[in-house]
N, C-alpha and C. Protein backbone atom coordinates (compact mmCIF):
# COMPACT_ATOMS: atom_id res chain seq x y z
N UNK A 1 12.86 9.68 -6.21
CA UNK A 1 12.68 8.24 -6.16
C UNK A 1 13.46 7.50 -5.13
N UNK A 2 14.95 7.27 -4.82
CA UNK A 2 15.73 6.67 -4.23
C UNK A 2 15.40 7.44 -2.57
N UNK A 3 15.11 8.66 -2.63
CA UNK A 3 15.14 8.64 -1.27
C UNK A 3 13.82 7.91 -0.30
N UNK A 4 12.67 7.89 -1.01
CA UNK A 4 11.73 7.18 -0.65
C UNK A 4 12.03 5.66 -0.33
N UNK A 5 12.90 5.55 -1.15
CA UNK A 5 13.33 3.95 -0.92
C UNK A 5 14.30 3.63 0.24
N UNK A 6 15.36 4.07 0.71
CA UNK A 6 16.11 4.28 1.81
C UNK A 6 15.19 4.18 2.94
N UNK A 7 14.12 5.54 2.85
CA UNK A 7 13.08 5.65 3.90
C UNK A 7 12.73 4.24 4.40
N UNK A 8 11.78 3.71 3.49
CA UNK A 8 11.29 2.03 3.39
C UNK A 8 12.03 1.40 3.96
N UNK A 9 13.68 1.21 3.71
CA UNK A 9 14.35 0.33 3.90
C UNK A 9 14.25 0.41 5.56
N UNK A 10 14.80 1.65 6.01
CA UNK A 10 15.23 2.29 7.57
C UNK A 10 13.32 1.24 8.50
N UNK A 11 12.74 2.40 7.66
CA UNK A 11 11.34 1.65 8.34
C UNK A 11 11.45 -0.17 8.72
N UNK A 12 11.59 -0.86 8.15
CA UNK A 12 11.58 -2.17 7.64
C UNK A 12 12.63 -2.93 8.74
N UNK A 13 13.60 -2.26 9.10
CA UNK A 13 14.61 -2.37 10.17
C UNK A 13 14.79 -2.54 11.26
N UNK A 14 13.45 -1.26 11.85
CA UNK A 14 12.94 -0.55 12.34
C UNK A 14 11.87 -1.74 13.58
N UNK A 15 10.57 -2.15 12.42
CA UNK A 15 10.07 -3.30 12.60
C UNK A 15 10.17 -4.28 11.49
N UNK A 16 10.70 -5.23 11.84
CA UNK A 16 10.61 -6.05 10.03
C UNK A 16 9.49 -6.95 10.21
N UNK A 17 8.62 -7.22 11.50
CA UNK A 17 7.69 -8.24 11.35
C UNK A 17 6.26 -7.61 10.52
N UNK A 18 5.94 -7.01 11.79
CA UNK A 18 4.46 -5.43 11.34
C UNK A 18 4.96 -4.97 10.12
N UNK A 19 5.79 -4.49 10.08
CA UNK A 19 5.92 -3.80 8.29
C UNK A 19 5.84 -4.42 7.00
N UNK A 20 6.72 -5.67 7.33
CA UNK A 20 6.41 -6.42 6.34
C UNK A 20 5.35 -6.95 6.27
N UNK A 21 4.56 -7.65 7.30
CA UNK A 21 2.98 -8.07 7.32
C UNK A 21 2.28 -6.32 6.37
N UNK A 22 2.17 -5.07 6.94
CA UNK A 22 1.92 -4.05 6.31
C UNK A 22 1.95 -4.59 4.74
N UNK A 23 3.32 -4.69 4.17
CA UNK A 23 3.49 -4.14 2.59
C UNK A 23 2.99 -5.41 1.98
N UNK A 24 2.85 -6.44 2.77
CA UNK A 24 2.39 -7.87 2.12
C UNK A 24 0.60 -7.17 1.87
N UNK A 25 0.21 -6.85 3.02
CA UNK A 25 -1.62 -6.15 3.04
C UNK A 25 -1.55 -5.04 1.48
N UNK A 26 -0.75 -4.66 1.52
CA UNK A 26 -1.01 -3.45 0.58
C UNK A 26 -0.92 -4.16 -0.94
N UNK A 27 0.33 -5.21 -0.76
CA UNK A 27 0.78 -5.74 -2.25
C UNK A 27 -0.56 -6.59 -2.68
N UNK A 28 -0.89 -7.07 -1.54
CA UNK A 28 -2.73 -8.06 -2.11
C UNK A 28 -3.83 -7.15 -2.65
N UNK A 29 -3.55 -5.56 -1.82
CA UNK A 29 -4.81 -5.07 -2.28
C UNK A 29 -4.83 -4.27 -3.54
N UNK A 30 -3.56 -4.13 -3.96
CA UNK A 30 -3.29 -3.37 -5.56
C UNK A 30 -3.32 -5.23 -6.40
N UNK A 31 -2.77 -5.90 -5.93
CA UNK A 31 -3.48 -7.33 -6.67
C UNK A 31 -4.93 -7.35 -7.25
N UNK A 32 -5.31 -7.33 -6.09
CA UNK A 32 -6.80 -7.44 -6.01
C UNK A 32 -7.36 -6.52 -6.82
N UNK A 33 -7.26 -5.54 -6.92
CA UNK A 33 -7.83 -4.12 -7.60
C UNK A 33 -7.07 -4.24 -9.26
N UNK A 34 -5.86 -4.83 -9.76
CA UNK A 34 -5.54 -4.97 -10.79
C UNK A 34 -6.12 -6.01 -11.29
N UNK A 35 -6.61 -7.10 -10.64
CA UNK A 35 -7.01 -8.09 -11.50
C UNK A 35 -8.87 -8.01 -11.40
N UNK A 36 -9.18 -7.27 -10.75
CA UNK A 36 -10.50 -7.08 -11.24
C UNK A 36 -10.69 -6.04 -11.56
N UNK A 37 -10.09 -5.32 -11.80
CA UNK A 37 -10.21 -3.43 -12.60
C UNK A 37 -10.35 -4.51 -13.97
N UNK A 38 -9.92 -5.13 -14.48
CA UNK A 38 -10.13 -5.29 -16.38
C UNK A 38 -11.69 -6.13 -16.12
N UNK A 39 -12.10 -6.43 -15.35
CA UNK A 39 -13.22 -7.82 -15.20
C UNK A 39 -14.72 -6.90 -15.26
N UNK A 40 -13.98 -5.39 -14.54
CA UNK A 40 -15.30 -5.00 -14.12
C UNK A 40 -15.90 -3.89 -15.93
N UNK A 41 -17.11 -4.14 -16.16
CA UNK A 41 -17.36 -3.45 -17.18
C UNK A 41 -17.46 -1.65 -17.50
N UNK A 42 -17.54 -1.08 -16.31
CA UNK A 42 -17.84 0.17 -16.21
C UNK A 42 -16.12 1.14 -15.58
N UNK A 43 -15.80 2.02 -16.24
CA UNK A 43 -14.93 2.36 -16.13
C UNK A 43 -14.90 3.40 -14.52
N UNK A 44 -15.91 3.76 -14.53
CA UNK A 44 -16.38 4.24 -13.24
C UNK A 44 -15.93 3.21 -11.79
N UNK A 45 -16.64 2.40 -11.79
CA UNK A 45 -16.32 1.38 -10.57
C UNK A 45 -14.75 1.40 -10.71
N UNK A 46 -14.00 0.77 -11.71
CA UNK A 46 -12.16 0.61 -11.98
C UNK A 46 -12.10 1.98 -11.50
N UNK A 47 -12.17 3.15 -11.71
CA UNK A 47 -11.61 4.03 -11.24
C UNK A 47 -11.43 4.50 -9.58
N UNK A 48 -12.88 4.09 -9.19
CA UNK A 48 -13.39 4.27 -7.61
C UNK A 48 -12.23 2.42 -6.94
N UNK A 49 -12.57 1.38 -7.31
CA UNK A 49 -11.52 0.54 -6.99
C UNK A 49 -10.15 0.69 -7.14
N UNK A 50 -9.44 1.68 -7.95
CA UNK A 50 -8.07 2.26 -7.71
C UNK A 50 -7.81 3.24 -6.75
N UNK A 51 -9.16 4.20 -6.32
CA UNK A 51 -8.92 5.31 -5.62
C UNK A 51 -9.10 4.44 -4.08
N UNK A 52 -9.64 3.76 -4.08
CA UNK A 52 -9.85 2.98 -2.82
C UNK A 52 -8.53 2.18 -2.42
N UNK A 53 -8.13 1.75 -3.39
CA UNK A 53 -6.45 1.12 -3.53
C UNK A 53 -5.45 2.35 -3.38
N UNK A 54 -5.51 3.14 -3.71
CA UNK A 54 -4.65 3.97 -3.04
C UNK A 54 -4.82 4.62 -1.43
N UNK A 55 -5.74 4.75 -1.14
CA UNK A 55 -6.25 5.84 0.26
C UNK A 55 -5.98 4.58 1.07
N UNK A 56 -5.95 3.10 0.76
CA UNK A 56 -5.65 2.16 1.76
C UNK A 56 -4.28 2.03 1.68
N UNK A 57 -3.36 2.39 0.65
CA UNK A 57 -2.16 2.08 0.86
C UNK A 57 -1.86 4.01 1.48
N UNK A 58 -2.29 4.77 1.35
CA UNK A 58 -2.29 6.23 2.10
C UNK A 58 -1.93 5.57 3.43
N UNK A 59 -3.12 5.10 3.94
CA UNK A 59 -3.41 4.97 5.22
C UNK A 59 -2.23 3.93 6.03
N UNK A 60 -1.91 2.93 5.21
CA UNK A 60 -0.85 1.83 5.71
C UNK A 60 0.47 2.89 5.85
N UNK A 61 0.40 3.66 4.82
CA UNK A 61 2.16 4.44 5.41
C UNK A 61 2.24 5.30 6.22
N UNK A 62 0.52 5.70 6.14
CA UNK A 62 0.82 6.44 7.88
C UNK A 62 1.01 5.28 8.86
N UNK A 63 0.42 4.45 9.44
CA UNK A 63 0.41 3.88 10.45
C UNK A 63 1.95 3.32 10.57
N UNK A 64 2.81 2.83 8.89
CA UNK A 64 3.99 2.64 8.86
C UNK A 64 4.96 3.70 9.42
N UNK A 65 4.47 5.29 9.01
CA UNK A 65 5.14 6.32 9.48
C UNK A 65 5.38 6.27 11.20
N UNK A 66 3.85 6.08 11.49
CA UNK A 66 3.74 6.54 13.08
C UNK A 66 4.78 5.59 13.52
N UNK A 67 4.61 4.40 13.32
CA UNK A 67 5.14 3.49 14.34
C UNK A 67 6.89 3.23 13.78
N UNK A 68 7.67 3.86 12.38
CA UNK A 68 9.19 3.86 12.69
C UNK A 68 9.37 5.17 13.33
N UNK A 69 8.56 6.43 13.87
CA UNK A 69 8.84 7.89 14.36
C UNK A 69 8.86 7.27 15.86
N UNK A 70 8.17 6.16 16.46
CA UNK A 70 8.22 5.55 17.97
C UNK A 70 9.74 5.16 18.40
């Protein structure tokens, strides 16, 4: 747990404008996906809208990765 967090921090340092714009994108889209995962009736769609909420926050920590490894 804690070392992931250090990581974050170093990143954040690193760039604090882009990154933080980053974790602000990610924090709206698990928003977004929590408050309509209960709205939607089929447990199917909530599940495919979480997996989609994750592979986009996947994708944000690579691009977060690439650019504190620069």
């Amino acid at each position: 747990g804690s070392g992931k967090a250090e990581v974050r921090r170093s990143q954040l340092a690193l760039e604090p404008a882009s990154v933080r714009r980053l974790l602000i994108d990610v924090r709206f889209t698990v928003c977004e996906v929590w408050t309509l995962a209960p709205v939607q009736r089929h447990v199917r769609t909530k599940r495919s809208a979480v997996r989609e909420a994750k592979r986009r926050l996947e994708e944000m920590e690579k691009i977060v990765n690439s650019r504190a490894e620069r």
